[in-house]
C-alpha atoms as a PDB file:
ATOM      1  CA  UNK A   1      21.364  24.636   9.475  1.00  0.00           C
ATOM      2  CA  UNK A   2      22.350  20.922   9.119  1.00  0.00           C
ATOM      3  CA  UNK A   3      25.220  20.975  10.971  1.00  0.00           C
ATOM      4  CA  UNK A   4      22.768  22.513  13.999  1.00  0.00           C
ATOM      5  CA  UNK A   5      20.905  19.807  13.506  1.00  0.00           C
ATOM      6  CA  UNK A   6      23.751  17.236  13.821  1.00  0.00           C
ATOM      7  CA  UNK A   7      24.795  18.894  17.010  1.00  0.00           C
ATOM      8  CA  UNK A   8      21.429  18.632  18.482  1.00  0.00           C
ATOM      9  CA  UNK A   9      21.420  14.816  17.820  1.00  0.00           C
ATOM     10  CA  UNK A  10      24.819  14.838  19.572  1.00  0.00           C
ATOM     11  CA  UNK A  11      23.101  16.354  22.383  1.00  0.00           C
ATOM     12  CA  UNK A  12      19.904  13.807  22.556  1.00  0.00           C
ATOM     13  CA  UNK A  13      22.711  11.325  22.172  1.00  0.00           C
ATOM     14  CA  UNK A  14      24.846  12.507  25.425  1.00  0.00           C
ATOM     15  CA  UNK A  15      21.147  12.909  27.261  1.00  0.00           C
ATOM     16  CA  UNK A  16      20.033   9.190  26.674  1.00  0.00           C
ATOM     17  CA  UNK A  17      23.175   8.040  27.918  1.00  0.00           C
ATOM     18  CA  UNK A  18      22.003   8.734  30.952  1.00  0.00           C
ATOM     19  CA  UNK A  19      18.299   8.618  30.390  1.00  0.00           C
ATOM     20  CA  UNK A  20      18.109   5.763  27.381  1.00  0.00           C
ATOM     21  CA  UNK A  21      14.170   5.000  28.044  1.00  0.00           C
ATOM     22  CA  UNK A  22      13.464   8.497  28.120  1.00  0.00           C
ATOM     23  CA  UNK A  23      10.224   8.656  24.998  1.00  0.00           C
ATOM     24  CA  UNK A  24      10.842  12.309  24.502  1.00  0.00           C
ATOM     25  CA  UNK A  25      14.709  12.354  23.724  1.00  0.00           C
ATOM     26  CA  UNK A  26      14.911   9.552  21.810  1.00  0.00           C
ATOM     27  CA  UNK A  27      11.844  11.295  19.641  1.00  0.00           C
ATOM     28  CA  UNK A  28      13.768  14.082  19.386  1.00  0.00           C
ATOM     29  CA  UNK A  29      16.695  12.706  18.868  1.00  0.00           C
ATOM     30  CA  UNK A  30      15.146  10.967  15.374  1.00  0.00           C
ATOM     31  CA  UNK A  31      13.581  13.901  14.719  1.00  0.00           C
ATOM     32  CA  UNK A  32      16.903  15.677  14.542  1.00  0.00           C
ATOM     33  CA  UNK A  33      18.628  12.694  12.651  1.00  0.00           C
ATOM     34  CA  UNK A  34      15.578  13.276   9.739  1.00  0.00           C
ATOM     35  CA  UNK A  35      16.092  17.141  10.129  1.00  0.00           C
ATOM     36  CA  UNK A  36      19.812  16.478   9.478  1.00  0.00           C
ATOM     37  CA  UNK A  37      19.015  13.874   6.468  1.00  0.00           C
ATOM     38  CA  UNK A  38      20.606  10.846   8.877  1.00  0.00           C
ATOM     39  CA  UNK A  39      18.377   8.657   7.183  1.00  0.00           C
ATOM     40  CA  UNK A  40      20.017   5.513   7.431  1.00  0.00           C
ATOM     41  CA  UNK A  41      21.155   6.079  11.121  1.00  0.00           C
ATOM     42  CA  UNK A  42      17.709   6.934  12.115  1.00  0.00           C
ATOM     43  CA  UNK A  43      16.125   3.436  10.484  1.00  0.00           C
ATOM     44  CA  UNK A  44      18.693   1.756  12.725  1.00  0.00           C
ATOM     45  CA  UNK A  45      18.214   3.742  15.499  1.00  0.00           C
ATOM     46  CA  UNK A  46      14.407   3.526  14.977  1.00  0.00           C
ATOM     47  CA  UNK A  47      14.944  -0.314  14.351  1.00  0.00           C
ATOM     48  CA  UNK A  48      16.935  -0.513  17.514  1.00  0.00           C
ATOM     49  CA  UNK A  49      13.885   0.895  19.903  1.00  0.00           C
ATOM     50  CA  UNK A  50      11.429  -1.031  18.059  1.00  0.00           C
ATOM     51  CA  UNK A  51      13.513  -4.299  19.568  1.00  0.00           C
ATOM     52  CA  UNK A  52      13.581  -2.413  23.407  1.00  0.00           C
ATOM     53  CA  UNK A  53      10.514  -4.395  25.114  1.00  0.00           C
ATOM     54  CA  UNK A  54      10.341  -0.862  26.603  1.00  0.00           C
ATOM     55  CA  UNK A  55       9.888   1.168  23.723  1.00  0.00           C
ATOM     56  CA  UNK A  56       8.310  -1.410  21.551  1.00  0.00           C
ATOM     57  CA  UNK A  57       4.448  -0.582  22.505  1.00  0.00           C
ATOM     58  CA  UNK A  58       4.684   3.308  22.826  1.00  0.00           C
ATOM     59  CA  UNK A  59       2.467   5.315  20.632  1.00  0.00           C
ATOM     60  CA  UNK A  60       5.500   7.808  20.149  1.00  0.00           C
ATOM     61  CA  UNK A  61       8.029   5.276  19.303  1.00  0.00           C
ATOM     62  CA  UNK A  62       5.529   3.364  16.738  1.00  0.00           C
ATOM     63  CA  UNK A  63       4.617   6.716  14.919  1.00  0.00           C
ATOM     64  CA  UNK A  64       8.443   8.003  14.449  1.00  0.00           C
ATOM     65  CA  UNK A  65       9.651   4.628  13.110  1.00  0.00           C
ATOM     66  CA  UNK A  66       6.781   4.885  10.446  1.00  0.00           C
ATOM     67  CA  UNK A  67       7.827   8.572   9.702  1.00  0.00           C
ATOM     68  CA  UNK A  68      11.462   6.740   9.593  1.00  0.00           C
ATOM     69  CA  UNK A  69      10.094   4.414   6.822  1.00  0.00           C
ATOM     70  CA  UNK A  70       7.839   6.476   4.662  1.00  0.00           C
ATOM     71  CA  UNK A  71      11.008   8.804   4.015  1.00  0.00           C
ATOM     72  CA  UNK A  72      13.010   5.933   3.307  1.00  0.00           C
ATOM     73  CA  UNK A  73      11.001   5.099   1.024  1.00  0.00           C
ATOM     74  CA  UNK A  74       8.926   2.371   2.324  1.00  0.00           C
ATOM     75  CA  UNK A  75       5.347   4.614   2.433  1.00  0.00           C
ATOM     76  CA  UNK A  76       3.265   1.149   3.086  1.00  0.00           C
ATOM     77  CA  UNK A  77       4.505   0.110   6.141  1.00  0.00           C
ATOM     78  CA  UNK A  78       5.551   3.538   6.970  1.00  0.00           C
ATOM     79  CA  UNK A  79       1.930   4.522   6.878  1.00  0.00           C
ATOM     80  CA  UNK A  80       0.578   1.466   8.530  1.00  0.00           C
ATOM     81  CA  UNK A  81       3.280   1.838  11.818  1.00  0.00           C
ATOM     82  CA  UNK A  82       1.708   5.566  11.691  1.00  0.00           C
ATOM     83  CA  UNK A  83      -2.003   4.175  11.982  1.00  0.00           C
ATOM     84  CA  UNK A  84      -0.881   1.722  14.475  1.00  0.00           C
ATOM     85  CA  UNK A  85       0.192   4.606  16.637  1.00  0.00           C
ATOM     86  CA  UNK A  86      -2.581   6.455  16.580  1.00  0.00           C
ATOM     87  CA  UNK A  87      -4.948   2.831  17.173  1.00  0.00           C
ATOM     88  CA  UNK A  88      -2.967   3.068  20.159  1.00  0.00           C
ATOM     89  CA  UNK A  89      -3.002   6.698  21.325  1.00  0.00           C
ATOM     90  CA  UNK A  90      -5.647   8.474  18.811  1.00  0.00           C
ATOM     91  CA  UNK A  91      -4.954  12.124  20.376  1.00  0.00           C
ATOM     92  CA  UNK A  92      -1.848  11.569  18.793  1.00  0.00           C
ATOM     93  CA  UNK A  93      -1.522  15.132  17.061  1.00  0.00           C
ATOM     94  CA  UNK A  94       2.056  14.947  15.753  1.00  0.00           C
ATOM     95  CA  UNK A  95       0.812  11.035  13.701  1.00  0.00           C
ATOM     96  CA  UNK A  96      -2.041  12.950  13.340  1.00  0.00           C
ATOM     97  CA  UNK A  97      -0.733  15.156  10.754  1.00  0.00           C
ATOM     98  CA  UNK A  98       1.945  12.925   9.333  1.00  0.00           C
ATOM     99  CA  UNK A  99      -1.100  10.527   8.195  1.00  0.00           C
ATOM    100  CA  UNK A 100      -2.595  13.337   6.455  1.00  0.00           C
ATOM    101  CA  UNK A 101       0.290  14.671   4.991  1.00  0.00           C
ATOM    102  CA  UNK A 102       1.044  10.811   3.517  1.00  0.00           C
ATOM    103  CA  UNK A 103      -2.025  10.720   1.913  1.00  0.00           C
END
């Protein structure tokens, strides 16, 4: 099942080369990297949309890089970036659950 997870972030990968702003692959695409246990690629790749001016204010965005951090380890600012997200967009279902699921 991993390795079906590794090809699917190969996938979002070849899709935001041509579409690199697109919110909903580059979820999925760390979505796929946590499913796969890519933990350290997904903080950096996490890290990396956090610094797009793009990406930087999206609810989305915000509530994956706090899922990125409470599995690293790093449940604090994990859960605040979570909260943040769902300040920002509070029908948020998918931060929604993840808050619960923290506490």
């Amino acid at each position: 099942a991993d390795k079906e997870y590794d090809k699917a972030v190969n996938y979002c990968t070849s899709i935001l080369q041509n579409c690199q702003y697109s919110v909903k692959f580059n979820c999925l695409k760390v979505q796929y990297m946590l499913l796969a246990y890519q933990m350290k690629e997904a903080n950096k790749f996490t890290n990396e949309l956090m610094n797009r001016q793009s990406m930087q204010d999206n609810a989305q965005i915000i509530s994956w890089r706090g899922r990125v951090m409470v599995y690293s380890g790093n449940v604090t600012t994990g859960k605040q970036l979570i909260q943040n997200a769902l300040q920002r967009q509070p029908d948020l279902k998918e931060a929604a659950v993840a808050i619960k699921l923290i506490r």
